[in-house]
Protein backbone atom coordinates (compact mmCIF):
# COMPACT_ATOMS: atom_id res chain seq x y z
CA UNK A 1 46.06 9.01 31.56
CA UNK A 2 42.57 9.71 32.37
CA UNK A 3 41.23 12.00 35.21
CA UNK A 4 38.01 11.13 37.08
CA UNK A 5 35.73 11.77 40.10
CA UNK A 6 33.51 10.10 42.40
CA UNK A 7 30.04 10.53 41.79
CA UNK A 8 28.51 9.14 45.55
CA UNK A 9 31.08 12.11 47.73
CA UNK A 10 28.71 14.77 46.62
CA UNK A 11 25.38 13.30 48.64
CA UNK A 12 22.28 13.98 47.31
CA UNK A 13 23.52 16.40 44.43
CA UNK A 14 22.14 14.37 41.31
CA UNK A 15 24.11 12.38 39.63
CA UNK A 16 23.41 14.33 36.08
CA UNK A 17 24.98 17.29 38.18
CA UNK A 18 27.59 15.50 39.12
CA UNK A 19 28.64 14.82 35.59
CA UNK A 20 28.17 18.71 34.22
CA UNK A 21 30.60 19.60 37.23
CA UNK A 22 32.85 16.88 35.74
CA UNK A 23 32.73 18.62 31.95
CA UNK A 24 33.07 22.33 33.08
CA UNK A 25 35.77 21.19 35.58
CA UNK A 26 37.66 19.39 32.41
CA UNK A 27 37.55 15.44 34.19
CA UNK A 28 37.46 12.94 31.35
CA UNK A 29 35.34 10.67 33.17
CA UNK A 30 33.04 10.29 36.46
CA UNK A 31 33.04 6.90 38.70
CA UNK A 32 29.13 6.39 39.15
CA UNK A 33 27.74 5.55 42.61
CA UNK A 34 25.15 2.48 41.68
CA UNK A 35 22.09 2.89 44.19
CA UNK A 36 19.86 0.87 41.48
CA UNK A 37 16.40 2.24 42.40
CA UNK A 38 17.61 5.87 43.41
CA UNK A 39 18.58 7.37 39.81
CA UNK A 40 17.39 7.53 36.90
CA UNK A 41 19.59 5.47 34.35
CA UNK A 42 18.94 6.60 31.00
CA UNK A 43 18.88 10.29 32.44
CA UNK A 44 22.38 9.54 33.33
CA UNK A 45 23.41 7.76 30.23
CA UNK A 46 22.27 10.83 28.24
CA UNK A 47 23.65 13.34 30.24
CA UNK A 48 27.32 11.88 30.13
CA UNK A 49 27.32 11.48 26.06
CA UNK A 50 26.11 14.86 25.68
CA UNK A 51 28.85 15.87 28.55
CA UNK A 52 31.32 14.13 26.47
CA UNK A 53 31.84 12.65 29.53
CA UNK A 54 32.56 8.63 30.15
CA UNK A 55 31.40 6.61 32.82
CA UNK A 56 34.30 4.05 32.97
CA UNK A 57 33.76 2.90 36.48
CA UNK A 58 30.99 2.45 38.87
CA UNK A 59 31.25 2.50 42.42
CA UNK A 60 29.12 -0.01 44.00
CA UNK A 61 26.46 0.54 46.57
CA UNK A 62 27.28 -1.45 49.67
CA UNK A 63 26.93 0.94 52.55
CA UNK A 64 28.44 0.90 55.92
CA UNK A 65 27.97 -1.88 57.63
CA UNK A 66 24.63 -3.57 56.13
CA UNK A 67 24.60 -7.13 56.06
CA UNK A 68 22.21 -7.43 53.30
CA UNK A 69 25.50 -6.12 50.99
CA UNK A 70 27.32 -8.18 52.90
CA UNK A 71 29.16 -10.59 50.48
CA UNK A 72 31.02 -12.31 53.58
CA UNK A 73 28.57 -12.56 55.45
CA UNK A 74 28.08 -16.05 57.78
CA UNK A 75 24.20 -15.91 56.88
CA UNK A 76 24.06 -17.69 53.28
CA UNK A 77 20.39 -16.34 52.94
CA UNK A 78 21.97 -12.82 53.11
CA UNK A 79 24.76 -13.53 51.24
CA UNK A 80 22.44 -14.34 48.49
CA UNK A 81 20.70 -11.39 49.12
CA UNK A 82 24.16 -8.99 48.53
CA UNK A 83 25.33 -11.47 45.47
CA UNK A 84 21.75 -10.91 43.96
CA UNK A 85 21.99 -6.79 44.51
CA UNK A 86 25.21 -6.99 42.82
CA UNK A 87 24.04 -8.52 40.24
CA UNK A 88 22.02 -5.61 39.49
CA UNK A 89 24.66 -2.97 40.03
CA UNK A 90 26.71 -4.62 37.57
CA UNK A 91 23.51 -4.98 35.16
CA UNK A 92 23.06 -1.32 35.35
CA UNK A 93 27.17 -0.74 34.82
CA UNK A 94 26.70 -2.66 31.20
CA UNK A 95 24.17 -0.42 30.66
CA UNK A 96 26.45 2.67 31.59
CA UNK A 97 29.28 0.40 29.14
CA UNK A 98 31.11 0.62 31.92
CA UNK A 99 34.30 -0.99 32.00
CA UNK A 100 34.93 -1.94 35.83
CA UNK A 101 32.90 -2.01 39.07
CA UNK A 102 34.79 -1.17 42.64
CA UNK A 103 33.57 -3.70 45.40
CA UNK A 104 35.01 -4.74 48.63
CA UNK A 105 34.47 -8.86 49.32
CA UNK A 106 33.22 -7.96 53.11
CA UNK A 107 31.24 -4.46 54.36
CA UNK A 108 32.71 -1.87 54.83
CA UNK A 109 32.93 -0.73 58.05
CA UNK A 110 33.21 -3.99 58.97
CA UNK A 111 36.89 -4.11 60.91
CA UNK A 112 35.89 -7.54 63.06
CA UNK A 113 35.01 -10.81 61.50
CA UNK A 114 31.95 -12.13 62.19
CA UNK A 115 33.11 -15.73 62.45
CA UNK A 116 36.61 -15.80 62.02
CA UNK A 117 38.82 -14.39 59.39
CA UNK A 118 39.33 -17.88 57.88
CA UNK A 119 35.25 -18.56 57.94
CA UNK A 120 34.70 -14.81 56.20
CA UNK A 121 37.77 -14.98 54.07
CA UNK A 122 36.46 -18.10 52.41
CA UNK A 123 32.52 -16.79 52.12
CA UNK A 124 33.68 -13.33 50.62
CA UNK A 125 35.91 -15.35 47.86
CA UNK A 126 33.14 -17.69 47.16
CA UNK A 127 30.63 -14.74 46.40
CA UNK A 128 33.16 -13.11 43.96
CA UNK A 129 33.44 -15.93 41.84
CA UNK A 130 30.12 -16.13 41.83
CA UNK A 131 30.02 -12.56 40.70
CA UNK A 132 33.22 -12.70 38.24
CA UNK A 133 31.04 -14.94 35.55
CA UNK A 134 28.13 -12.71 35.86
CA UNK A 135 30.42 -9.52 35.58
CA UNK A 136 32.62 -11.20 32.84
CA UNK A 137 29.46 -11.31 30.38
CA UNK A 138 28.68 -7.71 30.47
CA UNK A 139 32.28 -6.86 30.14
CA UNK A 140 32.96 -5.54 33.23
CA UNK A 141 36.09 -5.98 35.30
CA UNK A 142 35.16 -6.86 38.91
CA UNK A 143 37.80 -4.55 41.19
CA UNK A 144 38.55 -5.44 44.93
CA UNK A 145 39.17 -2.12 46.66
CA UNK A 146 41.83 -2.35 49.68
CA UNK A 147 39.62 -0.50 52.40
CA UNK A 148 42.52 0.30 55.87
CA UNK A 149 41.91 -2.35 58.28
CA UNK A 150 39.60 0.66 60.40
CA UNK A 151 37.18 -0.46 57.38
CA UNK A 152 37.57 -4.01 56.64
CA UNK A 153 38.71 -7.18 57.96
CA UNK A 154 39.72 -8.84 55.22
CA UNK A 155 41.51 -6.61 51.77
CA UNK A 156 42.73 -3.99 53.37
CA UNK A 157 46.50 -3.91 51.41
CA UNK A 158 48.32 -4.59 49.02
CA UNK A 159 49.59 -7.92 50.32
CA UNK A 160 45.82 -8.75 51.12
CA UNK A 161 44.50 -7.31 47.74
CA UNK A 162 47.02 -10.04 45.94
CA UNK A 163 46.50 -12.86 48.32
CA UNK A 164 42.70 -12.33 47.58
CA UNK A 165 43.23 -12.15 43.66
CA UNK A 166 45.21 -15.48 43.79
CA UNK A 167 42.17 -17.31 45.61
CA UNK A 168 40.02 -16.14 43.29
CA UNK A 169 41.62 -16.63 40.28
CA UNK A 170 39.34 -15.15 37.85
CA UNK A 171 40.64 -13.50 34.80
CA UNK A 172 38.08 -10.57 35.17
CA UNK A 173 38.87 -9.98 39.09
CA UNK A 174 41.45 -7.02 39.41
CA UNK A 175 42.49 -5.25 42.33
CA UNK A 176 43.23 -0.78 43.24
CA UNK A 177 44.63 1.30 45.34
CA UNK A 178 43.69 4.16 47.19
CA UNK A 179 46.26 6.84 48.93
CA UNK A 180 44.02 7.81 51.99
CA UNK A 181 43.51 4.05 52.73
CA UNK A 182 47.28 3.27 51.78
CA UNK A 183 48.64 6.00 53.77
CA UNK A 184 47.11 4.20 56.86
CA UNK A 185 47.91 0.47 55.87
CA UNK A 186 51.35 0.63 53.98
CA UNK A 187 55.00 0.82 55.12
CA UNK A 188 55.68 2.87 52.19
CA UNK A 189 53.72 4.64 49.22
CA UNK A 190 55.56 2.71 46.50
CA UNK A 191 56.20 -0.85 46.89
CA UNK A 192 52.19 -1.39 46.58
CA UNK A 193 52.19 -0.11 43.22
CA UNK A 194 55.18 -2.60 42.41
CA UNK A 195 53.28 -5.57 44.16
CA UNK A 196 49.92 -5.08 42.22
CA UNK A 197 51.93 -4.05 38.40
CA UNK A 198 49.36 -5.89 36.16
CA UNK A 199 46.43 -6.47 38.62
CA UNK A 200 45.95 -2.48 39.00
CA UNK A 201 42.72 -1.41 37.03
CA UNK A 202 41.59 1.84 38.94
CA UNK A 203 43.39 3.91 41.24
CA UNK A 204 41.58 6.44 44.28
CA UNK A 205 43.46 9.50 45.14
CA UNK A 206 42.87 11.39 48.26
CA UNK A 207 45.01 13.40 50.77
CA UNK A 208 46.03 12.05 53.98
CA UNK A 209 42.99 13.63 55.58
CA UNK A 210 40.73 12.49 52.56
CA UNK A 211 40.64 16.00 51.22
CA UNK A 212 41.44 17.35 47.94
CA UNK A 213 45.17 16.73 47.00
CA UNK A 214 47.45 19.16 48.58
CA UNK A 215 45.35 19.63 51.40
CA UNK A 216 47.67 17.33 53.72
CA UNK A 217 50.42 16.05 54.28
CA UNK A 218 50.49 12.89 51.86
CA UNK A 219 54.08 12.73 49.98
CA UNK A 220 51.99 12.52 46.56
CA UNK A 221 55.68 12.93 44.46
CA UNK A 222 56.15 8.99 45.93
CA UNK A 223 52.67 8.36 44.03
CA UNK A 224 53.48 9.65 40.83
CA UNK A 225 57.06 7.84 41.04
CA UNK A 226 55.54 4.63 41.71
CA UNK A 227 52.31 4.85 39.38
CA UNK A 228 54.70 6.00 36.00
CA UNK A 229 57.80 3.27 37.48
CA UNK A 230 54.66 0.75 36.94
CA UNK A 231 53.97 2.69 33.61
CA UNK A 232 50.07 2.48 35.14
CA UNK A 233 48.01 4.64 31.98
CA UNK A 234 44.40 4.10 33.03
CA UNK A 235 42.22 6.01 35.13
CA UNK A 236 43.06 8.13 38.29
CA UNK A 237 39.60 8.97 40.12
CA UNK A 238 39.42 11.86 42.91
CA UNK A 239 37.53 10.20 46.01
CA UNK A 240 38.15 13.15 48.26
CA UNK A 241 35.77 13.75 50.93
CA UNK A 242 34.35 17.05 52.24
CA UNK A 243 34.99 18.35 55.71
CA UNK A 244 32.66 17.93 58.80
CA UNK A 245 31.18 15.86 61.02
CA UNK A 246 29.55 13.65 57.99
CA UNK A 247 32.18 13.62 55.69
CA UNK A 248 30.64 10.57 53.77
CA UNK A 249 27.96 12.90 52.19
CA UNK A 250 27.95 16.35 51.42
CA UNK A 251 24.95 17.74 53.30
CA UNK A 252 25.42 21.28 52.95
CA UNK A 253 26.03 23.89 50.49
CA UNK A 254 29.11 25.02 52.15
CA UNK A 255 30.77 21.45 52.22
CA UNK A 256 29.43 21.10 48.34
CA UNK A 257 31.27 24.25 48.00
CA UNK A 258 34.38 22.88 49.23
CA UNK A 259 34.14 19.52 47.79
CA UNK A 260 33.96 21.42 44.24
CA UNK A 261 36.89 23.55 45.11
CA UNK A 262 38.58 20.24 46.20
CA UNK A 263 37.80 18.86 43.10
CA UNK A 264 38.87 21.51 41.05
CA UNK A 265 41.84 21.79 42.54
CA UNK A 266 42.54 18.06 42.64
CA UNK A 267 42.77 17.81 38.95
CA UNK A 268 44.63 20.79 38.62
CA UNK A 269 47.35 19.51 41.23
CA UNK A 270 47.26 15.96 39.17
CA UNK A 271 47.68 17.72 35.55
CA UNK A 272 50.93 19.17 37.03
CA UNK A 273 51.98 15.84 37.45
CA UNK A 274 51.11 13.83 34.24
């Protein structure tokens, strides 16, 4: 098993920072945020190999709510528009060698449909199989992230995740799961893990406040039963967020603080386990 973090949870910290916490911390690998035009790449690319540090996954850049990332969205002009800056993010993961990208068919944020579930459903499966070829010659794994139905209208579970997969049906289209979103959207933290066996290529940990682990009240033995009954040996990334009242980006040095504390303790608490 490999341990990883988020690279995008930490705000404006740079990314090449990111990825020295990740070494001295003893992660194995970092998930890369992919804003294409706000890093520089072969800073990044450096940094990790002299980290010793691999960039297995990227994260993409979609934003909340922004219809030009949109890739169910009812405008086909702006549809194109999110296929064609997708493109890019996975153009910058082959240059990372990046094995997987994490990518959610409609925004997120987006809990209402914008035409009607069957209308979005059907746009935000056509735009992944556009993206699957693309994806499928750099070698990278296209991964639908379950976001709790707060956050998206259309994967948002594990039932969802493989009802998606099956209309897809690409080889290179694969599915996660994350225990914040799962602890709002799932009967139970261990059938999803049995539903997904062989479709799982990345899985998100979080608390069930989206802190470090052991900072709620998530039942994270259930996890671990379900993840080694599955006999799942890839990556486990930390997405914990910090505290406040903008918990989707660091923006001080007290919540970095307690993001790296998080994160510290995060892989401790998942070492004890595996």
């Amino acid at each position: 098993m490999k341990f990883s973090l988020c690279s995008w949870v930490f705000g404006d910290l740079a990314i090449e920072d990111v990825i020295r916490f990740a070494a001295k911390t003893g992660y194995d690998e970092v998930e890369v945020g992919t804003a294409v035009d706000a890093h520089d790449w072969t800073s990044i690319k450096q940094t990790a190999k002299k980290e010793n540090i691999n960039i297995r996954g990227i994260n993409a850049d979609a934003s909340f709510l922004k219809p030009e990332t949109d890739l169910a969205n009812p405008d086909v002009a702006l549809r194109n528009e999110a296929i064609a800056y997708f493109k890019r993010q996975l153009e910058i993961g082959g240059y990372l060698e990046a094995e997987y990208m994490v990518l959610a068919p409609a925004a997120p944020g987006r809990s209402i449909p914008a035409l009607s579930r069957e209308e979005d459903w059907s746009n935000g499966v056509d735009s992944i199989k556009q993206l699957a070829p693309f994806a499928n010659e750099l070698g990278i794994q296209i991964v639908i992230e379950p976001l709790n139905r707060y956050e998206n209208c259309l994967v948002y579970n594990a039932d969802t995740a493989s009802y998606f997969l099956q209309a897809v049906e690409e080889p290179n289209v694969k599915t996660m799961l994350d225990t914040f979103h799962m602890n709002i959207d799932e009967a139970n933290l261990i059938d999803p893990f049995t539903k997904l066996k062989g479709w799982l290529e990345a899985i998100h940990v979080a608390d069930s406040n989206r802190r470090g682990l052991g900072k709620g009240h998530l039942p994270f033995e259930e996890v671990v039963k379900a993840i080694k009954q599955i006999d799942y040996d890839k990556t486990i990334t930390v997405e914990s967020l910090a505290p406040g009242g903008h918990p989707f980006e660091a923006t001080s040095k007290q919540q970095l603080n307690i993001l790296f504390k998080d994160m510290e303790e995060s892989l401790t608490f998942l070492k004890n386990y595996f």
